[in-house]
C-alpha atoms as a PDB file:
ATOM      1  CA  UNK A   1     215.828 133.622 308.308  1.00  0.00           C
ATOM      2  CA  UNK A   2     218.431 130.875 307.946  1.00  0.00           C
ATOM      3  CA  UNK A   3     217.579 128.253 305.294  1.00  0.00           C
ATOM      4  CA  UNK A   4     217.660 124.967 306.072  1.00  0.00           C
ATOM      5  CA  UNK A   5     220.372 122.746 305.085  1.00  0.00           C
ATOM      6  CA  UNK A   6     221.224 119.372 305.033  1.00  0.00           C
ATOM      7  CA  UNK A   7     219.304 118.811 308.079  1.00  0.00           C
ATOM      8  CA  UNK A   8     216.423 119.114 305.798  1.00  0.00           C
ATOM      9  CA  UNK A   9     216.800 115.432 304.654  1.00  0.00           C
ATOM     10  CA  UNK A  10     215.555 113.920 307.447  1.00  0.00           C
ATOM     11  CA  UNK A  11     215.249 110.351 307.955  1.00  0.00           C
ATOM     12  CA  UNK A  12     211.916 109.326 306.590  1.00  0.00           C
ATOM     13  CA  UNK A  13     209.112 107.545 309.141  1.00  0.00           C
ATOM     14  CA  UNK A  14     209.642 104.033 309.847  1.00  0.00           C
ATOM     15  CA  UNK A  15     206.298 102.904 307.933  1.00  0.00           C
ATOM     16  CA  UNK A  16     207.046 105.114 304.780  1.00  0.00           C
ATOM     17  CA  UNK A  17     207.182 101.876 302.523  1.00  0.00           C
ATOM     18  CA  UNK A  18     203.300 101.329 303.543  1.00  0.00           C
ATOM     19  CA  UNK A  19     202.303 104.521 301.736  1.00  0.00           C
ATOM     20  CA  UNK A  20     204.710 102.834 298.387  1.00  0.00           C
ATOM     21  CA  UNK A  21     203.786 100.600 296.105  1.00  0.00           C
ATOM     22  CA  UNK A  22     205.369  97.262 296.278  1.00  0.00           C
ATOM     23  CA  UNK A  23     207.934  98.301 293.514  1.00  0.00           C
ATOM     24  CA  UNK A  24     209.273 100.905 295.420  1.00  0.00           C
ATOM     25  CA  UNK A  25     209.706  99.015 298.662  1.00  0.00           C
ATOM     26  CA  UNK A  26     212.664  97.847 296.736  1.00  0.00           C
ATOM     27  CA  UNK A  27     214.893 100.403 297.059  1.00  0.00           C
ATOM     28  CA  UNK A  28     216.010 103.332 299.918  1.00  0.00           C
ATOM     29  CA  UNK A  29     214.488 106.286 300.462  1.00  0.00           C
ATOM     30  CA  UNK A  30     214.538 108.324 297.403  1.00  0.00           C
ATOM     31  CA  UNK A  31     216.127 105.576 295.687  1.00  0.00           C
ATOM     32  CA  UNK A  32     219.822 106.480 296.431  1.00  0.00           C
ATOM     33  CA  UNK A  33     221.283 104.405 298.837  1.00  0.00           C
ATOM     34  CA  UNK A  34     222.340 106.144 302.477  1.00  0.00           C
ATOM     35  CA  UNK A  35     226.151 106.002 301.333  1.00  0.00           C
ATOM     36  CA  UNK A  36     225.479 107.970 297.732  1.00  0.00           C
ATOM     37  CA  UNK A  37     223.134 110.302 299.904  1.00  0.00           C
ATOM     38  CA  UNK A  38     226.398 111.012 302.507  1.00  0.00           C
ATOM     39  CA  UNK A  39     228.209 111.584 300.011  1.00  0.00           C
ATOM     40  CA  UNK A  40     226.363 114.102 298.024  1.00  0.00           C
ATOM     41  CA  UNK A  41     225.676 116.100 301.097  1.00  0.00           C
ATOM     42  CA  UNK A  42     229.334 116.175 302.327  1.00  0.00           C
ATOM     43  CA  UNK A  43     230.246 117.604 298.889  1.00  0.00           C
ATOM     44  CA  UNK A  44     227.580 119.806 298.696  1.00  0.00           C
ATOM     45  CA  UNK A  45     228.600 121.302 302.032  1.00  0.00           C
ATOM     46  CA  UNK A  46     232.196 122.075 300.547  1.00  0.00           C
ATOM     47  CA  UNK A  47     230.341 123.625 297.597  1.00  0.00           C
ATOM     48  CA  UNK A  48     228.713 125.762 299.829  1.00  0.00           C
ATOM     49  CA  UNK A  49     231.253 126.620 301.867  1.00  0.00           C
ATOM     50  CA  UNK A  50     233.582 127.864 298.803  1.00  0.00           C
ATOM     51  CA  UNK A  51     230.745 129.865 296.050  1.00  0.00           C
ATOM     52  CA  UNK A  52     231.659 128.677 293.232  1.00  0.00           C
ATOM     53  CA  UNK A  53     233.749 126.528 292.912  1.00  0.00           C
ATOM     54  CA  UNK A  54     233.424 123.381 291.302  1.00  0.00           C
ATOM     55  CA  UNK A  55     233.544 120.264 293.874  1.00  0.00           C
ATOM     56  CA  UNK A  56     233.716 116.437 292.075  1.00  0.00           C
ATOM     57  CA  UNK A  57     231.415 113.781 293.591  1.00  0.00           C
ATOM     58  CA  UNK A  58     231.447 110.016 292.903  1.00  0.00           C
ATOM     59  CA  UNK A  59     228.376 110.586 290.025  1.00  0.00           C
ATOM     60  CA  UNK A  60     225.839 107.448 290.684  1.00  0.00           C
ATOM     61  CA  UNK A  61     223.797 105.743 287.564  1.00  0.00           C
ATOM     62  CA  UNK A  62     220.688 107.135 287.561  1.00  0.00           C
ATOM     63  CA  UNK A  63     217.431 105.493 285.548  1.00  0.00           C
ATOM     64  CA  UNK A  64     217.773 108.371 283.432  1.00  0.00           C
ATOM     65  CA  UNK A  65     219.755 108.917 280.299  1.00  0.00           C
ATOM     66  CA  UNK A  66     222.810 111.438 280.913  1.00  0.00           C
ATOM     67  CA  UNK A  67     222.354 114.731 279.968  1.00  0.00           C
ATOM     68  CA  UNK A  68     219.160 114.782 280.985  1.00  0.00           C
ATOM     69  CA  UNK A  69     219.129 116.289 284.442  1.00  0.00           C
ATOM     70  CA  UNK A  70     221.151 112.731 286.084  1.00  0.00           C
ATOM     71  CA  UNK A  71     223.147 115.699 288.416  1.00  0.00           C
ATOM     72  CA  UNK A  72     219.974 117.391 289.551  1.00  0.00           C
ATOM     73  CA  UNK A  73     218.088 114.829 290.065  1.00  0.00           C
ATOM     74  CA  UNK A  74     220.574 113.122 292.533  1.00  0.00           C
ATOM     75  CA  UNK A  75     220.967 116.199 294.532  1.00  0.00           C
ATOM     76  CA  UNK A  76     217.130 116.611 294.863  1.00  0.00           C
ATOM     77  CA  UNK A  77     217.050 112.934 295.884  1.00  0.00           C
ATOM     78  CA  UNK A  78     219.903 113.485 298.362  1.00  0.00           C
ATOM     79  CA  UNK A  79     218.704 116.428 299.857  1.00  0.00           C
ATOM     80  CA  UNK A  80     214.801 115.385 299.650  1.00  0.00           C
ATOM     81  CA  UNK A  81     212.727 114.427 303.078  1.00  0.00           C
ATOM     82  CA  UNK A  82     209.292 113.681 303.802  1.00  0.00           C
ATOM     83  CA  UNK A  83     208.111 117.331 304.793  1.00  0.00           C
ATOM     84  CA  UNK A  84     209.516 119.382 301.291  1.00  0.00           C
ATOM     85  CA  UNK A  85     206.705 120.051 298.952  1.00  0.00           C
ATOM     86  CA  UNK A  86     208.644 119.617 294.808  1.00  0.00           C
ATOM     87  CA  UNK A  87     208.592 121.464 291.762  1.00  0.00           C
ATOM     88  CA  UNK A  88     210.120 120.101 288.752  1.00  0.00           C
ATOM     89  CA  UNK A  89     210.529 122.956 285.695  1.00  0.00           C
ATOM     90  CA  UNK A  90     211.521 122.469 282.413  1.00  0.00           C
ATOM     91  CA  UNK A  91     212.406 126.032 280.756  1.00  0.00           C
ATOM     92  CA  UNK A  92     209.795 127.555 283.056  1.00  0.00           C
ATOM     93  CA  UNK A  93     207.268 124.831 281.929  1.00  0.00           C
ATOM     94  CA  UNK A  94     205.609 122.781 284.811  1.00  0.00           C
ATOM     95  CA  UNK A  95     204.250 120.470 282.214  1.00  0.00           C
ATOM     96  CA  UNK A  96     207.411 119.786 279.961  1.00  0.00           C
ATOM     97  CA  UNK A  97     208.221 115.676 279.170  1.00  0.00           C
ATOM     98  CA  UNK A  98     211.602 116.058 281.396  1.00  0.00           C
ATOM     99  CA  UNK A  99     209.835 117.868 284.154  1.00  0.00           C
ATOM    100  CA  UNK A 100     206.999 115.317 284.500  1.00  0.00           C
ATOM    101  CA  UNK A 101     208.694 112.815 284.290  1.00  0.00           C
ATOM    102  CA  UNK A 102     211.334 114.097 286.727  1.00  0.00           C
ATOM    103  CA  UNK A 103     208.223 114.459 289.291  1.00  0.00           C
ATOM    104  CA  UNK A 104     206.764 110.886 288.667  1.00  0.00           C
ATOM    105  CA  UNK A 105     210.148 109.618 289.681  1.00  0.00           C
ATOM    106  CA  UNK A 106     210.819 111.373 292.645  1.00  0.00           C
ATOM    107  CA  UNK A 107     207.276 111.145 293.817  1.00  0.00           C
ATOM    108  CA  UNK A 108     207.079 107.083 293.577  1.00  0.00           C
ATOM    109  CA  UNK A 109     210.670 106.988 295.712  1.00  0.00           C
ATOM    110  CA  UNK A 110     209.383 109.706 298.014  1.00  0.00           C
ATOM    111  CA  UNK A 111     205.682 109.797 298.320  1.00  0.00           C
ATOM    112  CA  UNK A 112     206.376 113.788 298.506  1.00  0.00           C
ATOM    113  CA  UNK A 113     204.070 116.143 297.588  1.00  0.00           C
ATOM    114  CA  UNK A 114     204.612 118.228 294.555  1.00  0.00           C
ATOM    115  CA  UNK A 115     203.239 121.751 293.309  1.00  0.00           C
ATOM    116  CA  UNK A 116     203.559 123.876 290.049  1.00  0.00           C
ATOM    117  CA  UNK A 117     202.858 127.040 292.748  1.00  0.00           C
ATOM    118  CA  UNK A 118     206.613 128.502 292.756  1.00  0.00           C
ATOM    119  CA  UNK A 119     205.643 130.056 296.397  1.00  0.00           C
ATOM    120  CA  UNK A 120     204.722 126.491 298.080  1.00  0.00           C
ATOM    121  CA  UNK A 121     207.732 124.558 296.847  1.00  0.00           C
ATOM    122  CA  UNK A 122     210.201 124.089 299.266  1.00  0.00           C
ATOM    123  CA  UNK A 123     213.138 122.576 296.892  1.00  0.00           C
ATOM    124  CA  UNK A 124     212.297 123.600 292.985  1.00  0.00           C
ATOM    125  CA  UNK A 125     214.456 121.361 290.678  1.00  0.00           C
ATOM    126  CA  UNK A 126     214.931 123.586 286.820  1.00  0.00           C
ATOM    127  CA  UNK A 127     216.535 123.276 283.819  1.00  0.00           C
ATOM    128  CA  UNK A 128     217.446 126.083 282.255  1.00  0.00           C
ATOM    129  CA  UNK A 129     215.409 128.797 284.156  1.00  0.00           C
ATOM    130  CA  UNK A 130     215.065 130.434 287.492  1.00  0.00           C
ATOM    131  CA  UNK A 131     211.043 131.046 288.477  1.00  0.00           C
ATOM    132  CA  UNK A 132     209.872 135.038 288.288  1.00  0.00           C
ATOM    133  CA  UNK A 133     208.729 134.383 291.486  1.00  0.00           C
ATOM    134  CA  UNK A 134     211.558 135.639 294.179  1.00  0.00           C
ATOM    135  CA  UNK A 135     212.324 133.364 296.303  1.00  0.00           C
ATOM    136  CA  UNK A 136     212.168 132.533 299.699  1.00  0.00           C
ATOM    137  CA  UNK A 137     215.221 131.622 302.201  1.00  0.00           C
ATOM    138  CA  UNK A 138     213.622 128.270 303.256  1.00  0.00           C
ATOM    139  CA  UNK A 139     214.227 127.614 299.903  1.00  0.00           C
ATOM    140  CA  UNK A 140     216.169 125.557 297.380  1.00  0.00           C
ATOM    141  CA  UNK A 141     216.522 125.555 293.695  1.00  0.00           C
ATOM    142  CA  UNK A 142     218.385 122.573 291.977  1.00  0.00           C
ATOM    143  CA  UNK A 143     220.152 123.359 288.746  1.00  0.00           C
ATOM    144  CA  UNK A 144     220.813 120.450 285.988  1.00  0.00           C
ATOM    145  CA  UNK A 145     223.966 121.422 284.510  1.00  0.00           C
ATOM    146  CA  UNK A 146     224.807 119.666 281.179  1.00  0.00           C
ATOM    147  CA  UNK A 147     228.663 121.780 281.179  1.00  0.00           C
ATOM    148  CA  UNK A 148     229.748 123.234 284.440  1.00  0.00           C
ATOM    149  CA  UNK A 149     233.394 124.616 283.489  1.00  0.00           C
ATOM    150  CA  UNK A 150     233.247 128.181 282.336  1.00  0.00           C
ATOM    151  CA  UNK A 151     236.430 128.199 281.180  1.00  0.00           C
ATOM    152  CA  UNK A 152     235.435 125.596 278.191  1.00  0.00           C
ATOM    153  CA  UNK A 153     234.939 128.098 275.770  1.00  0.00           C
ATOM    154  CA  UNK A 154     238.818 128.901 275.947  1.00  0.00           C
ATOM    155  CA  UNK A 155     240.400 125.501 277.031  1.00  0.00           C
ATOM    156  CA  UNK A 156     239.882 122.212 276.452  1.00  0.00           C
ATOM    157  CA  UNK A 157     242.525 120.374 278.384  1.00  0.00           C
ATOM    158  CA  UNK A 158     240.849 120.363 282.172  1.00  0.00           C
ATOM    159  CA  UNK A 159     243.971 120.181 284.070  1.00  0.00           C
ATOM    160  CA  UNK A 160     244.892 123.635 282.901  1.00  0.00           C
ATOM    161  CA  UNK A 161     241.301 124.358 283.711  1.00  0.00           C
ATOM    162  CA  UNK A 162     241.916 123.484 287.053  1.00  0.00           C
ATOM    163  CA  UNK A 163     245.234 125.252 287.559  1.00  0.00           C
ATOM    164  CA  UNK A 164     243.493 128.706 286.098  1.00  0.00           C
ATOM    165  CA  UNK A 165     240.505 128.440 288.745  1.00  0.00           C
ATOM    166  CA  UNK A 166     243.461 128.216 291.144  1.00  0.00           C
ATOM    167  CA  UNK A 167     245.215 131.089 290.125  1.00  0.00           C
ATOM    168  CA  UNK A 168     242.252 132.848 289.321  1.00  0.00           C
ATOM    169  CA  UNK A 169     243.496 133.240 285.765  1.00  0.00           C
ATOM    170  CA  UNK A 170     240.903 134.599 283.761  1.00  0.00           C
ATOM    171  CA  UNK A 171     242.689 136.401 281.152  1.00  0.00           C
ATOM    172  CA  UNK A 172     241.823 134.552 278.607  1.00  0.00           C
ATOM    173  CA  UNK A 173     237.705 134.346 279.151  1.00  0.00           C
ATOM    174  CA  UNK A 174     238.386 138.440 279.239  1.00  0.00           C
ATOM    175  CA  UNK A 175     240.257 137.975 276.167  1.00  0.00           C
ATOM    176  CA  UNK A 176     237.407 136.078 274.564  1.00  0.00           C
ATOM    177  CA  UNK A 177     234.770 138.423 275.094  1.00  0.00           C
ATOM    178  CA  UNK A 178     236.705 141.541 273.917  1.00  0.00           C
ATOM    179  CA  UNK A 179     237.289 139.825 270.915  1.00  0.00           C
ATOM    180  CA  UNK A 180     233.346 139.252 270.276  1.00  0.00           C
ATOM    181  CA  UNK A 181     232.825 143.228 271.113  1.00  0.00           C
ATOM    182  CA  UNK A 182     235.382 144.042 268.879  1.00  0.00           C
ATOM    183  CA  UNK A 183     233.752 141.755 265.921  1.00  0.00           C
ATOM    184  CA  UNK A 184     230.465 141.827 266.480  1.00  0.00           C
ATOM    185  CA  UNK A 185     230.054 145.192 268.678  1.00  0.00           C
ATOM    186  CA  UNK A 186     227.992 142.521 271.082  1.00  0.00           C
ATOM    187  CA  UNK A 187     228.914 139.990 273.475  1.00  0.00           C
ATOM    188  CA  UNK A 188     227.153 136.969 271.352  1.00  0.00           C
ATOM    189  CA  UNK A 189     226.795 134.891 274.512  1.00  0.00           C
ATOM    190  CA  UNK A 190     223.704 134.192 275.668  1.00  0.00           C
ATOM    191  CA  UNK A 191     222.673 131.427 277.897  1.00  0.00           C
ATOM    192  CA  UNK A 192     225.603 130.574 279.998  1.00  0.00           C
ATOM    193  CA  UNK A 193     227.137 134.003 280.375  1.00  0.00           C
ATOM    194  CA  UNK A 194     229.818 134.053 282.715  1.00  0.00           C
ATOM    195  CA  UNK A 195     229.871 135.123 286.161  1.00  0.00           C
ATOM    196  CA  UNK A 196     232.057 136.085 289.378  1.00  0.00           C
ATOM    197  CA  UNK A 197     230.904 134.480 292.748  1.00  0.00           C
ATOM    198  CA  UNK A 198     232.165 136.493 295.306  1.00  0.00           C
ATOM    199  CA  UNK A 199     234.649 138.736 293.746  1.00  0.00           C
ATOM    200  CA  UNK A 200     236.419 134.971 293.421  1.00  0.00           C
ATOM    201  CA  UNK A 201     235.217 132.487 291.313  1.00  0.00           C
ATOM    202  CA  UNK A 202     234.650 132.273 287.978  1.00  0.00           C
ATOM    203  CA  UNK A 203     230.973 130.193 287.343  1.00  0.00           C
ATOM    204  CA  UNK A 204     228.859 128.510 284.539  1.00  0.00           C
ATOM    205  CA  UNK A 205     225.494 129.608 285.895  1.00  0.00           C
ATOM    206  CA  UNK A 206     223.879 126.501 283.748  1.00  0.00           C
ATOM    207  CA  UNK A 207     222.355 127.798 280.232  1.00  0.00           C
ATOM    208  CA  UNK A 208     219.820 129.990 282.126  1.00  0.00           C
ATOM    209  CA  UNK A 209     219.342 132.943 279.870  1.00  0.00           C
ATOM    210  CA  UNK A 210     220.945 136.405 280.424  1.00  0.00           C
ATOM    211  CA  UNK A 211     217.511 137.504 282.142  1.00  0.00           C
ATOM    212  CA  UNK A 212     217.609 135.062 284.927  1.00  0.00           C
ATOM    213  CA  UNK A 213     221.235 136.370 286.045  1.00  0.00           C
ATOM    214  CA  UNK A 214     220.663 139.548 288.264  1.00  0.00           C
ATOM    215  CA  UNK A 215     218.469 136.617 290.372  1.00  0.00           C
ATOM    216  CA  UNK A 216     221.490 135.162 291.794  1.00  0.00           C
ATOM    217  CA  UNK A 217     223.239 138.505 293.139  1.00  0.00           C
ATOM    218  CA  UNK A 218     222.606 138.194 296.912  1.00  0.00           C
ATOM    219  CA  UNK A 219     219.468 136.158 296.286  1.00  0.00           C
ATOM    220  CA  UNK A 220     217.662 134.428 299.426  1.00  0.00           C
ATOM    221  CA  UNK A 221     217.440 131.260 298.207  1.00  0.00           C
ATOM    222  CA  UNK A 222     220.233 128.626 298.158  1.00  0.00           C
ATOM    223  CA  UNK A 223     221.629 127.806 294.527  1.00  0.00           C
ATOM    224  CA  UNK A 224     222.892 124.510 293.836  1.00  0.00           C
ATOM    225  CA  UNK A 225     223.923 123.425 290.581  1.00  0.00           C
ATOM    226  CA  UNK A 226     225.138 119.342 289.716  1.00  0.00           C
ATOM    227  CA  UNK A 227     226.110 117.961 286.518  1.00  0.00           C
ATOM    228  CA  UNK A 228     225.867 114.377 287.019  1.00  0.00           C
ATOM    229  CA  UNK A 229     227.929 113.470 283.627  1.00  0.00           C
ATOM    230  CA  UNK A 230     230.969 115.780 284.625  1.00  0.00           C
ATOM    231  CA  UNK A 231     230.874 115.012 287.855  1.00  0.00           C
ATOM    232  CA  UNK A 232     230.990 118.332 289.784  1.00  0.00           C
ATOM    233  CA  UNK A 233     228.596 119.987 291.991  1.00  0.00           C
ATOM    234  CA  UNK A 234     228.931 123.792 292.901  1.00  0.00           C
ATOM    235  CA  UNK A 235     226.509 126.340 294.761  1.00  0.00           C
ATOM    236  CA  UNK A 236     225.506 130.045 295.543  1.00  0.00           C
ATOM    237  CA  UNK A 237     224.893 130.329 299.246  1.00  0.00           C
ATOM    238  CA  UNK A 238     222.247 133.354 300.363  1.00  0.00           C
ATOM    239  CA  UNK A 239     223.276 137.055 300.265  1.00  0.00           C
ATOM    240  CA  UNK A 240     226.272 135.828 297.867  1.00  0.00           C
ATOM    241  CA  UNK A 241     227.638 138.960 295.257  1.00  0.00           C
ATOM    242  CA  UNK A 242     227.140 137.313 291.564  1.00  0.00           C
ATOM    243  CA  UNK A 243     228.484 139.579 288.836  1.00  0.00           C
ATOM    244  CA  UNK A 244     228.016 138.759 285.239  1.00  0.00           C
ATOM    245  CA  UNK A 245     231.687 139.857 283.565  1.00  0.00           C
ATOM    246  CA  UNK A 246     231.645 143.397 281.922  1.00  0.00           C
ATOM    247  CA  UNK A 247     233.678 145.943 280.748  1.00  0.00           C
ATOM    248  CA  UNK A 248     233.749 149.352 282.314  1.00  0.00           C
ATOM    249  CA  UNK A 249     232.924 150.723 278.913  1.00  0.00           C
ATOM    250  CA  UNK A 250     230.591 147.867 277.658  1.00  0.00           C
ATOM    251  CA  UNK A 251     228.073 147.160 280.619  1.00  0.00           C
ATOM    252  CA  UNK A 252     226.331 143.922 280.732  1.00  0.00           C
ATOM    253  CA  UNK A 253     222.849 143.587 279.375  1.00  0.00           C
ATOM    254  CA  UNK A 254     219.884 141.601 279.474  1.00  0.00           C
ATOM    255  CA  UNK A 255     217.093 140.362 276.785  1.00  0.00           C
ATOM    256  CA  UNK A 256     215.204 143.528 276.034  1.00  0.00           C
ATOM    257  CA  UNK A 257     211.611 143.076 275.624  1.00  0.00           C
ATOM    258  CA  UNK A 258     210.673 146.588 275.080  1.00  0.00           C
ATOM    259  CA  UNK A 259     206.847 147.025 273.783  1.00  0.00           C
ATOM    260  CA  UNK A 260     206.311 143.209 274.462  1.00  0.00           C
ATOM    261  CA  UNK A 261     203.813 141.096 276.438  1.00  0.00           C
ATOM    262  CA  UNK A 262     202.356 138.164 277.699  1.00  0.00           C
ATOM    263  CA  UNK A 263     199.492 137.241 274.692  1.00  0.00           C
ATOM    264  CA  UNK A 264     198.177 134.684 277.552  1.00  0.00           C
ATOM    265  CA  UNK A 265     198.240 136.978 280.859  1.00  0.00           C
ATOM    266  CA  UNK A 266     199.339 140.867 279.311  1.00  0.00           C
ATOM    267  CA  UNK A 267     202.415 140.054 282.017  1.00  0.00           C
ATOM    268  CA  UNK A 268     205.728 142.496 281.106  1.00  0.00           C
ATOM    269  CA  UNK A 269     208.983 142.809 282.645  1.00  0.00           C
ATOM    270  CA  UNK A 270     209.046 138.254 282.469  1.00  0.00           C
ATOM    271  CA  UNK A 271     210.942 136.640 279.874  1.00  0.00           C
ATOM    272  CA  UNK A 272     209.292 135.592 276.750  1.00  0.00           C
ATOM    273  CA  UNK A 273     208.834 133.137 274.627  1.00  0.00           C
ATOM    274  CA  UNK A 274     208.126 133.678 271.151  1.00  0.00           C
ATOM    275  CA  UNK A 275     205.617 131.573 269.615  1.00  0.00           C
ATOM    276  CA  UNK A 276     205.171 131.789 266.062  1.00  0.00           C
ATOM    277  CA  UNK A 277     201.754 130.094 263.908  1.00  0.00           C
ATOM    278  CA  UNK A 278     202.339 127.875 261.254  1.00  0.00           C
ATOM    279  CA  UNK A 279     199.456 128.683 259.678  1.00  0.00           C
ATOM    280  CA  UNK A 280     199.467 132.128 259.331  1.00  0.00           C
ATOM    281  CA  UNK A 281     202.989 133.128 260.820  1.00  0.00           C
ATOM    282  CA  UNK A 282     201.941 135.353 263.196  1.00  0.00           C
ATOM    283  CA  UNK A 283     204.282 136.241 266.200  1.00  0.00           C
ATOM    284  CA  UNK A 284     203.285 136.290 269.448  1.00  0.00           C
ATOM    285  CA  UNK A 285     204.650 136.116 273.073  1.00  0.00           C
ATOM    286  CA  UNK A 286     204.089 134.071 276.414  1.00  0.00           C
ATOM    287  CA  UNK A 287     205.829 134.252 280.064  1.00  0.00           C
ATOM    288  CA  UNK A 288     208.371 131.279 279.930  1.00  0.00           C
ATOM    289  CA  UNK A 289     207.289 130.621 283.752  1.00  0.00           C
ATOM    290  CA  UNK A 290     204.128 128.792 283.272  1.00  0.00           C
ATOM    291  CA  UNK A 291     203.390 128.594 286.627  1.00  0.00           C
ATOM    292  CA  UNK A 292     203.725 132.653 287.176  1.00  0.00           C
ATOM    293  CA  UNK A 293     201.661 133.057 283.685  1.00  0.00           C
ATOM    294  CA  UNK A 294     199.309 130.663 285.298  1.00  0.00           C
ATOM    295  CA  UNK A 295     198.901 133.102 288.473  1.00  0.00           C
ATOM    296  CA  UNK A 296     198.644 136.237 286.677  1.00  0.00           C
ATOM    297  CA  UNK A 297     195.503 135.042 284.468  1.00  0.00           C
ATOM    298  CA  UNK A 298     193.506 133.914 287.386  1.00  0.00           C
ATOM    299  CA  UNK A 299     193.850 137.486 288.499  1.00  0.00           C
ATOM    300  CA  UNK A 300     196.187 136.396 291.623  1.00  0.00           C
ATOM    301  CA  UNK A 301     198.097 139.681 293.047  1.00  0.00           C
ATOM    302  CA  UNK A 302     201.569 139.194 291.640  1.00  0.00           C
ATOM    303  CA  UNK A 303     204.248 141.369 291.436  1.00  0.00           C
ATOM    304  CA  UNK A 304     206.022 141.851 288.165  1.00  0.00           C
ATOM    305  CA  UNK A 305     209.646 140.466 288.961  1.00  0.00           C
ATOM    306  CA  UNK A 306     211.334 143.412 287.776  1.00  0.00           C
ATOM    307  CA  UNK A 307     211.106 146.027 284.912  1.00  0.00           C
ATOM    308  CA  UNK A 308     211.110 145.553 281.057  1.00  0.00           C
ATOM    309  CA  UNK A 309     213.924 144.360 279.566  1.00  0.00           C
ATOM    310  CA  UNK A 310     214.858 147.786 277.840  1.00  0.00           C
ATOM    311  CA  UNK A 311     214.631 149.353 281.891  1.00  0.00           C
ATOM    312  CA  UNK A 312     217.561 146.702 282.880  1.00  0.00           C
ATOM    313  CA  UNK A 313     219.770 146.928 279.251  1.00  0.00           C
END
């Protein structure tokens, strides 16, 4: 199955400011005007059409502070029709101050339905996690993305940036992380691990933790990330090859979780949280998904995403 693509923003029903209240009769459709909403799509189409690679947009204000999800949010409000069912997450939390927050918003500008069920949503908007879930190709997950050039860790100066995507010069970034095996006998980075979209490439996944990465090889779902401060939107089509970057002799590896579980659900193979009492400082664990932590402990058949960490190191 095909997912749907900007098509999917369809032009809301003539009477759709009857269902608002009288604030939000103000404003457009999902509060960005038609223009913005062009705009957005166009790019994201380019983004698309090259995996990852980083395409600038003209960033709109947003009533929203940058840096805290102004890129995401626009592309869920660009992309956003009357039909799509939202989920906001926050770190795998449903109930996290961004995420509501996020969902108020887009709900008053919308009048869309939302959902903390990962298999109803139709477009899932995260920050910092992908659902344990798999998803579906009708499908779309909306990254905020605080820093989307990879290549930051090695060079500051973004025209050189530029010119290395280019020339698919990544010398250095391999440079970089031989020179933390060598000194620390690890690769020390964690969230925002560096990947290769399509053999081509080089991406900042967002700072989704190591776990969530093997998700994004040849996943179903379309991937679109936006930072709204740096200006730059990028994507993962369907059935697109996402490597992490690893030696031949030093193979890429996940969070190991070995002998761990959900204290909440008894869940393995999901990534935990560690949650530690301040009044006793005992250390226990809980699925970062709430929403898949939710389904397990009502007994709901779902399947464990994939094995135990120590399985995938």
């Amino acid at each position: 199955m095909t997912p749907r693509m900007p098509s999917r923003a369809s032009a809301p029903p003539a009477d759709w400011r009857d269902s608002l209240p009288p604030a939000e009769g103000r404003y457009s459709y999902a509060f960005l005007d038609e223009g913005a909403k062009r705009e957005i799509r166009r790019r994201m189409l380019k983004a698309v059409a090259i995996p990852g690679c980083q395409v600038p947009f003209g960033s709109r204000e947003m009533p929203i502070a940058r840096g805290w999800g102004t890129g995401g949010l626009q592309l869920t409000l660009a992309l956003i029709g009357p039909e799509d069912v939202l989920k906001v997450i926050d770190q795998g939390a449903d109930d996290s101050v961004n995420a509501v927050n996020i969902k108020k918003f887009v709900t008053r500008v919308t009048g869309v339905a939302v959902t903390t069920d990962t298999a109803a949503a139709t477009l899932i908007q995260t920050r910092h996690r992908i659902p344990e879930e798999p998803l579906r190709p009708n499908q779309l997950l909306i990254f905020q993305v605080p820093i989307p050039e990879p290549l930051r860790l090695v060079e500051p100066s973004e025209r050189e940036t530029r010119r290395m995507h280019a020339e698919a010069d990544y010398s250095r970034m391999w440079l970089y992380l031989y020179e933390d095996i060598v000194k620390f006998n690890e690769i020390t980075v964690g969230a925002r691990y560096p990947v290769l979209v399509n053999r081509r490439h080089l991406m900042d996944p967002s700072p989704i933790p190591r776990w969530d990465l093997p998700k994004l090889d040849r996943g179903e779902a379309l991937f679109l990330f936006c930072a709204g401060r740096e200006k730059r939107i990028y994507a993962v089509p369907p059935y697109t090859e996402v490597q992490p970057l690893a030696f031949e002799d030093f193979a890429f590896r996940v969070e190991a979780f070995a002998g761990r579980r959900c204290a909440r659900c008894g869940s393995v193979g999901t990534y935990l949280d560690e949650v530690i009492d301040d009044a006793t400082g005992r250390r226990t664990y809980s699925c970062s998904d709430t929403a898949f932590c939710e389904k397990a402990l009502r007994g709901n058949s779902v399947k464990e995403a994939r094995p135990s960490g120590e399985d995938r190191a």
